[in-house]
PDB file of N, CA and C in Angstrom:
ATOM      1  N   UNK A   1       3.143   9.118  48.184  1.00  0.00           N
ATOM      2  CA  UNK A   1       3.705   9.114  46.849  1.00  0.00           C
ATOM      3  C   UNK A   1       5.047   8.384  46.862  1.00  0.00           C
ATOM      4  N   UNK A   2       5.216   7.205  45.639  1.00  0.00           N
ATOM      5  CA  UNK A   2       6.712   6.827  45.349  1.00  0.00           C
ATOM      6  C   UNK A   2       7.496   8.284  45.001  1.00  0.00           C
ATOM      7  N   UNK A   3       8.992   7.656  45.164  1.00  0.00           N
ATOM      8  CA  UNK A   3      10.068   8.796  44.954  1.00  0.00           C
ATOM      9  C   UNK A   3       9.997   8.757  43.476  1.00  0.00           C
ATOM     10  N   UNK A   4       9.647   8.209  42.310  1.00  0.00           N
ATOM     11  CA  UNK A   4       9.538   8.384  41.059  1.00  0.00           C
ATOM     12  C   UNK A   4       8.665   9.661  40.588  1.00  0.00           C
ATOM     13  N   UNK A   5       7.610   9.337  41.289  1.00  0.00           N
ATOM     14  CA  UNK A   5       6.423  10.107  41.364  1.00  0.00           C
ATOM     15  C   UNK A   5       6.587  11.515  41.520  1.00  0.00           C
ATOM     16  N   UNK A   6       7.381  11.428  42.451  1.00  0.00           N
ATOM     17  CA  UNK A   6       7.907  12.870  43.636  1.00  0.00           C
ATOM     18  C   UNK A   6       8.996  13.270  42.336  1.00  0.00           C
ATOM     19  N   UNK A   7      10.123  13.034  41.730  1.00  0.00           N
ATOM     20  CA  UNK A   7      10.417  13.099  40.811  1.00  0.00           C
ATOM     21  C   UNK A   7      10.339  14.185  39.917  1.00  0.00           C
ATOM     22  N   UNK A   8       9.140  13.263  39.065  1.00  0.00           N
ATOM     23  CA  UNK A   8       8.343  13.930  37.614  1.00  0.00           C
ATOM     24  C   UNK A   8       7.547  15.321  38.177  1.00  0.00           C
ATOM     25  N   UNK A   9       6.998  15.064  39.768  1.00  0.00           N
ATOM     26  CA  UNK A   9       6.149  16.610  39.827  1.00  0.00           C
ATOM     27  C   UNK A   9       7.097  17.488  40.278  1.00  0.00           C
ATOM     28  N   UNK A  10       8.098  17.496  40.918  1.00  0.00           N
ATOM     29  CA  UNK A  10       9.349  18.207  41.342  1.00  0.00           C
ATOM     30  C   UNK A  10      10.298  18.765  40.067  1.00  0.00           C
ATOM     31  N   UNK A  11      10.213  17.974  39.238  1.00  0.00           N
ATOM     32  CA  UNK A  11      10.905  18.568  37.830  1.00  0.00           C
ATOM     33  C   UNK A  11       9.985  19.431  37.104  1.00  0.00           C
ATOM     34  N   UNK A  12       8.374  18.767  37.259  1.00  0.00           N
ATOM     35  CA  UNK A  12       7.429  19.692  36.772  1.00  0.00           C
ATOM     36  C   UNK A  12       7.060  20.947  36.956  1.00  0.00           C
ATOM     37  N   UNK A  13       7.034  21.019  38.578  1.00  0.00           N
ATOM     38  CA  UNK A  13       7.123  22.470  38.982  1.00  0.00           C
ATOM     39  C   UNK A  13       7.920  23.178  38.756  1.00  0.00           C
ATOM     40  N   UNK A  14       9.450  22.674  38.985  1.00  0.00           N
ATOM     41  CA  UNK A  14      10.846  23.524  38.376  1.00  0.00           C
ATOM     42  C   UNK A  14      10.869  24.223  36.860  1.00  0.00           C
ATOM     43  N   UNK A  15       9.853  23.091  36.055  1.00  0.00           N
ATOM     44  CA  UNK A  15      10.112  24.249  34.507  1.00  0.00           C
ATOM     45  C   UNK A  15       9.338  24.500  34.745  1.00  0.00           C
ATOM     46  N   UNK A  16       7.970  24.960  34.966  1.00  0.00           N
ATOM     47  CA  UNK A  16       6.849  25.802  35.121  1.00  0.00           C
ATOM     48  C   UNK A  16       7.632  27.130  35.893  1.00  0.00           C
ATOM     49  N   UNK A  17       8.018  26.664  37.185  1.00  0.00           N
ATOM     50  CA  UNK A  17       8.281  27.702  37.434  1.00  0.00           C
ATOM     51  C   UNK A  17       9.453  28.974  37.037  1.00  0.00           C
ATOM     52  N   UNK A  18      10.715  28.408  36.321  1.00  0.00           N
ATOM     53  CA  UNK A  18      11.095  28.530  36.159  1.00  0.00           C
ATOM     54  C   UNK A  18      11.145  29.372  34.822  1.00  0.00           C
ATOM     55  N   UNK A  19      10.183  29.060  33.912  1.00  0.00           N
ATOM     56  CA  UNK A  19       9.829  29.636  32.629  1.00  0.00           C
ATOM     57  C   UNK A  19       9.096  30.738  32.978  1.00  0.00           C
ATOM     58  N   UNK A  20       7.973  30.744  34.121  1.00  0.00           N
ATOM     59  CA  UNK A  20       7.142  32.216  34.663  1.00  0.00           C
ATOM     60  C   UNK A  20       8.334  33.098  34.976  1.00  0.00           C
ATOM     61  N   UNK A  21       9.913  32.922  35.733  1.00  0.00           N
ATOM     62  CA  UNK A  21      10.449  33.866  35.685  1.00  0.00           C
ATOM     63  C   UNK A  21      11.455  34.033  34.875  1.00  0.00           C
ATOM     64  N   UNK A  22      11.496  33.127  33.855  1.00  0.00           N
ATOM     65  CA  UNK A  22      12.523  33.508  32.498  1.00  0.00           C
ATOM     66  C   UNK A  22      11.950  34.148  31.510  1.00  0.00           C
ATOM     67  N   UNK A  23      10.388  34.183  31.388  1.00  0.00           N
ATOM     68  CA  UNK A  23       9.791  34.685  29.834  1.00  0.00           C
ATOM     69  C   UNK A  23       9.466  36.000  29.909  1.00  0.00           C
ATOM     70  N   UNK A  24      10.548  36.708  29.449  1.00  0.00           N
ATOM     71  CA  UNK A  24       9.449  38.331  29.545  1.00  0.00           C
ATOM     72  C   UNK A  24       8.487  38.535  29.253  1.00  0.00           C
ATOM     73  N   UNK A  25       7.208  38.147  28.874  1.00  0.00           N
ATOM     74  CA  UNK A  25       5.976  37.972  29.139  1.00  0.00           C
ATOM     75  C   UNK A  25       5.204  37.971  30.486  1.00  0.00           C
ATOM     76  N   UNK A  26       5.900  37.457  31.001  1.00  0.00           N
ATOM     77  CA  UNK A  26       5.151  36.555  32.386  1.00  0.00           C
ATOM     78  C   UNK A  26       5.193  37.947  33.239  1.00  0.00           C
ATOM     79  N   UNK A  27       4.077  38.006  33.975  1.00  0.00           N
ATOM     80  CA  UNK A  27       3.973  38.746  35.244  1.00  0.00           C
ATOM     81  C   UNK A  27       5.453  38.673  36.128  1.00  0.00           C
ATOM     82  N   UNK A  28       5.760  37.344  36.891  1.00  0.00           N
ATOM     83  CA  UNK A  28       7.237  37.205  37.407  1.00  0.00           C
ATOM     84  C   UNK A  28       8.049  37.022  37.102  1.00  0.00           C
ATOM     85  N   UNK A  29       8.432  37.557  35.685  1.00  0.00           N
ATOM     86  CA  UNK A  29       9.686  38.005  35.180  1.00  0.00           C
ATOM     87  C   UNK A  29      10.461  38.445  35.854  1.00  0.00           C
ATOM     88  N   UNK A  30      12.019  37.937  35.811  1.00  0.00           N
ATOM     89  CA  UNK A  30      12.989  38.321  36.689  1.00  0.00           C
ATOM     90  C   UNK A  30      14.253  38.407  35.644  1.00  0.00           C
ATOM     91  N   UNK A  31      14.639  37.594  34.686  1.00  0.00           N
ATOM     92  CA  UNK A  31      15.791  37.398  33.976  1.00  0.00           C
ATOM     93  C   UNK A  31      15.273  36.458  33.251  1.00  0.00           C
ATOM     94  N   UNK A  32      15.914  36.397  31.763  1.00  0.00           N
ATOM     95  CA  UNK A  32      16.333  35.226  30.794  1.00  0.00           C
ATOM     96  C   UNK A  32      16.778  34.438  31.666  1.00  0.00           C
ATOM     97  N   UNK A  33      17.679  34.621  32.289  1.00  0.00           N
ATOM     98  CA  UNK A  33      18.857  33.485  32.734  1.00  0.00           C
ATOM     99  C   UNK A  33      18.064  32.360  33.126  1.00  0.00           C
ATOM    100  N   UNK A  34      16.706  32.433  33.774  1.00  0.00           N
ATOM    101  CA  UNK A  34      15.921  31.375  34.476  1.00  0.00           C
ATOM    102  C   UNK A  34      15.631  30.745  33.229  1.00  0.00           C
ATOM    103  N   UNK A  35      16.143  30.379  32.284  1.00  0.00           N
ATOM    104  CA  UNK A  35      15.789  29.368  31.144  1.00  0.00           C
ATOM    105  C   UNK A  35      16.563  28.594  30.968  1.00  0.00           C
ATOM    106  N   UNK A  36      17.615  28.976  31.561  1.00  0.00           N
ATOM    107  CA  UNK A  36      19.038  27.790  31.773  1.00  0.00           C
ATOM    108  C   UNK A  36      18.663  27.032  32.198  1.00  0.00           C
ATOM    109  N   UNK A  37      18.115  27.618  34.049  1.00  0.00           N
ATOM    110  CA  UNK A  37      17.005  26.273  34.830  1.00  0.00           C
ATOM    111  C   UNK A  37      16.526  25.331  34.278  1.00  0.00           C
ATOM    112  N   UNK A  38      15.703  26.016  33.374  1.00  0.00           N
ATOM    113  CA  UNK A  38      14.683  25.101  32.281  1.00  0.00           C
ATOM    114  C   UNK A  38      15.308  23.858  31.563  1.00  0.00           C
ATOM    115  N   UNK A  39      16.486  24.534  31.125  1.00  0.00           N
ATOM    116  CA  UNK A  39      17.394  23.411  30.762  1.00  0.00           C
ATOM    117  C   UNK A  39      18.366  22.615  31.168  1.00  0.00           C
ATOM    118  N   UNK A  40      18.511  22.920  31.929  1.00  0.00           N
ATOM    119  CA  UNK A  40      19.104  22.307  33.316  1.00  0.00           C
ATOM    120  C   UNK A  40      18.246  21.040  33.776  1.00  0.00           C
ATOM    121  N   UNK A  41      17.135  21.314  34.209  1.00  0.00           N
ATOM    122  CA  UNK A  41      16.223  20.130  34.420  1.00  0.00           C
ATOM    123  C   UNK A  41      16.020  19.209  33.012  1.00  0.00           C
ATOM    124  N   UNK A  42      16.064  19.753  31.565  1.00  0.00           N
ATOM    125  CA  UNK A  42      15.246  18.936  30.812  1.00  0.00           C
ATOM    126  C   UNK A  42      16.973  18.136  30.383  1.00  0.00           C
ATOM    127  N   UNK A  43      17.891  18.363  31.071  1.00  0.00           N
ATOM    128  CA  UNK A  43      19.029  17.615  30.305  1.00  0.00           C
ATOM    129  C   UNK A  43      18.806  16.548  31.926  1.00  0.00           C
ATOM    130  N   UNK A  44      18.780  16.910  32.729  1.00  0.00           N
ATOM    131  CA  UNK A  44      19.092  15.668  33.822  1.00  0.00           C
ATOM    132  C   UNK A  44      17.608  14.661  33.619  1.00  0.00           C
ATOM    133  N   UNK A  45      16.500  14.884  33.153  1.00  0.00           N
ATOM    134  CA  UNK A  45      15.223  13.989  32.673  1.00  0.00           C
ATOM    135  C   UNK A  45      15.788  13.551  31.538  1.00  0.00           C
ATOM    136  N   UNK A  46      16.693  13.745  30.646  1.00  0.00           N
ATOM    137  CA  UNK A  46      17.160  13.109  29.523  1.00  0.00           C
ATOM    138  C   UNK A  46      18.432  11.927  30.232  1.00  0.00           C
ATOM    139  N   UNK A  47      19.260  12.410  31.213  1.00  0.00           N
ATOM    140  CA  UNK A  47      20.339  11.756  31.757  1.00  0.00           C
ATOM    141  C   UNK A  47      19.349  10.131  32.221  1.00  0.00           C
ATOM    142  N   UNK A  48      18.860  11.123  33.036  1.00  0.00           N
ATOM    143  CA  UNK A  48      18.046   9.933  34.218  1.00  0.00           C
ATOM    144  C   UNK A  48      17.366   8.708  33.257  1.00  0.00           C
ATOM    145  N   UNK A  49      16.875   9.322  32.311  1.00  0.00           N
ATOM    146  CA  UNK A  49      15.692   8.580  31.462  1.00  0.00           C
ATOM    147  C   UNK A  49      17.369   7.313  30.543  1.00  0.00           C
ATOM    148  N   UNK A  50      18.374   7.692  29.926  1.00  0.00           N
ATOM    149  CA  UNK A  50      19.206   6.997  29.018  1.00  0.00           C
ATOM    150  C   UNK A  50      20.704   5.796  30.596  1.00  0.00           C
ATOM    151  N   UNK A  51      19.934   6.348  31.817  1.00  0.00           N
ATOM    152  CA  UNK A  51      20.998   5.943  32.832  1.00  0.00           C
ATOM    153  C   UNK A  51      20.424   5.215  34.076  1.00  0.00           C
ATOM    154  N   UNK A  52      19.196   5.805  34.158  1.00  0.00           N
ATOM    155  CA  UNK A  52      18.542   4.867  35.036  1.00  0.00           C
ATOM    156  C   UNK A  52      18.817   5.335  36.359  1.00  0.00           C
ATOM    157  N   UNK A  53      19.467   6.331  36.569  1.00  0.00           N
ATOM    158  CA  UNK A  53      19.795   7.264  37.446  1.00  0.00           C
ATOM    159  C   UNK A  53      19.371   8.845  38.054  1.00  0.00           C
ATOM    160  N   UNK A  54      18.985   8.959  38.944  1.00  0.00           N
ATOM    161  CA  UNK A  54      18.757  10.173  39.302  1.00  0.00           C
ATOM    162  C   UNK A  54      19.018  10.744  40.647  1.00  0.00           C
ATOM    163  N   UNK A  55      19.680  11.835  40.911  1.00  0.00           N
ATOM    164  CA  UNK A  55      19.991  12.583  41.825  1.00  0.00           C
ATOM    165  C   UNK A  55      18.867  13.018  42.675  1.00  0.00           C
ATOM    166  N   UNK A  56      18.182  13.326  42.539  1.00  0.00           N
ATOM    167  CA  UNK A  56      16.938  13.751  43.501  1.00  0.00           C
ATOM    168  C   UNK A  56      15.984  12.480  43.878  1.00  0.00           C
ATOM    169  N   UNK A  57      15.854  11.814  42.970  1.00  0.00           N
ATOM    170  CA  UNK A  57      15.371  10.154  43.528  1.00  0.00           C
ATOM    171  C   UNK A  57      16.420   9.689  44.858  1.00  0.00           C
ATOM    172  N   UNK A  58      17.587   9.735  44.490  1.00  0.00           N
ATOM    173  CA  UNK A  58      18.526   9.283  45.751  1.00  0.00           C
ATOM    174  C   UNK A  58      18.340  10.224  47.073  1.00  0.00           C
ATOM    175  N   UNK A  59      18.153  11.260  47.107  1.00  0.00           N
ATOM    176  CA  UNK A  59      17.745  12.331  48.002  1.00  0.00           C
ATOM    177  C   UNK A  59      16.356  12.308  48.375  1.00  0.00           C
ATOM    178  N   UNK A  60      15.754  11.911  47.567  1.00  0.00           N
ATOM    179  CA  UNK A  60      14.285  11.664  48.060  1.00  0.00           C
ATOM    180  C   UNK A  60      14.207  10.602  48.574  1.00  0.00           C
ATOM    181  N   UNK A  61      14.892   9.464  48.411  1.00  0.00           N
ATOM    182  CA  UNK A  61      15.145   7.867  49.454  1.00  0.00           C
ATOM    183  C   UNK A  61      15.585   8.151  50.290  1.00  0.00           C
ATOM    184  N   UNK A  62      16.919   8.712  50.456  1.00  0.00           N
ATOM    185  CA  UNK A  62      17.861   8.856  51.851  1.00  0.00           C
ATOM    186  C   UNK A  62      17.030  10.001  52.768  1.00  0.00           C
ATOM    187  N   UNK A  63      15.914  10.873  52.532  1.00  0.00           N
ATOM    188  CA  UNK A  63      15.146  11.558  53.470  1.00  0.00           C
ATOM    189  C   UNK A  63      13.801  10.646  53.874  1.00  0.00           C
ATOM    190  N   UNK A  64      13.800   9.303  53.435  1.00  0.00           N
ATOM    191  CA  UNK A  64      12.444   8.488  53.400  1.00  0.00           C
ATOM    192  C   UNK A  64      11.680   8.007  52.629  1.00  0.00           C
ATOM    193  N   UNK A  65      11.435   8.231  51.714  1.00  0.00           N
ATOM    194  CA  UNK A  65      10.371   8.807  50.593  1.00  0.00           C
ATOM    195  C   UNK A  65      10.609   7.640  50.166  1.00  0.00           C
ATOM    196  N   UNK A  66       9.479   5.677  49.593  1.00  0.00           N
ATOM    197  CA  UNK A  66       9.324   5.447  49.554  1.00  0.00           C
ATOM    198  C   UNK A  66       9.790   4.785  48.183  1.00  0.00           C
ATOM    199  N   UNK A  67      10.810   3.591  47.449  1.00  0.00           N
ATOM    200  CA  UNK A  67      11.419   3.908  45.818  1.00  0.00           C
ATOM    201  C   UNK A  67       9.923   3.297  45.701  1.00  0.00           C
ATOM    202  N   UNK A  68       8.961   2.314  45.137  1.00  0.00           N
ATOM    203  CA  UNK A  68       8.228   2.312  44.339  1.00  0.00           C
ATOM    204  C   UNK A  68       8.596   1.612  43.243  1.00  0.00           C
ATOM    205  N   UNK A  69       7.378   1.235  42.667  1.00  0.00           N
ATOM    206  CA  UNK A  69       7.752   0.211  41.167  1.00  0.00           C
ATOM    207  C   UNK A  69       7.526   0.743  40.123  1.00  0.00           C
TER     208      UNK A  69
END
């Protein structure tokens, strides 16, 4: 997988997971607070997307991980 790639499913899992333990609904409910997470990730996919920049793309290069077109 490109580091773009690695990216979008790494942010993907983070609000998924992150919403199973913020929604009192969910079986692994733990706290509201895990919705910050949620938003936390959807403001740095807004950064990355208006900057062309991303923090975990650079971390995913400097451990190897392949940039991709």
């Amino acid at each position: 997988m490109k580091s773009w790639q690695l990216v979008r499913l790494i942010a993907g899992a983070f609000v998924l997971l992150s919403l199973a333990l913020g929604i009192p609904g969910s079986p692994l409910f733990l706290s509201s607070w895990w919705l910050a997470f949620t938003a936390f990730v959807g403001v740095n996919l807004l950064q990355s997307a208006l900057t062309r920049w991303c923090l975990m793309e650079v971390i995913l290069r400097k451990v190897g991980v392949p940039a991709g077109s």
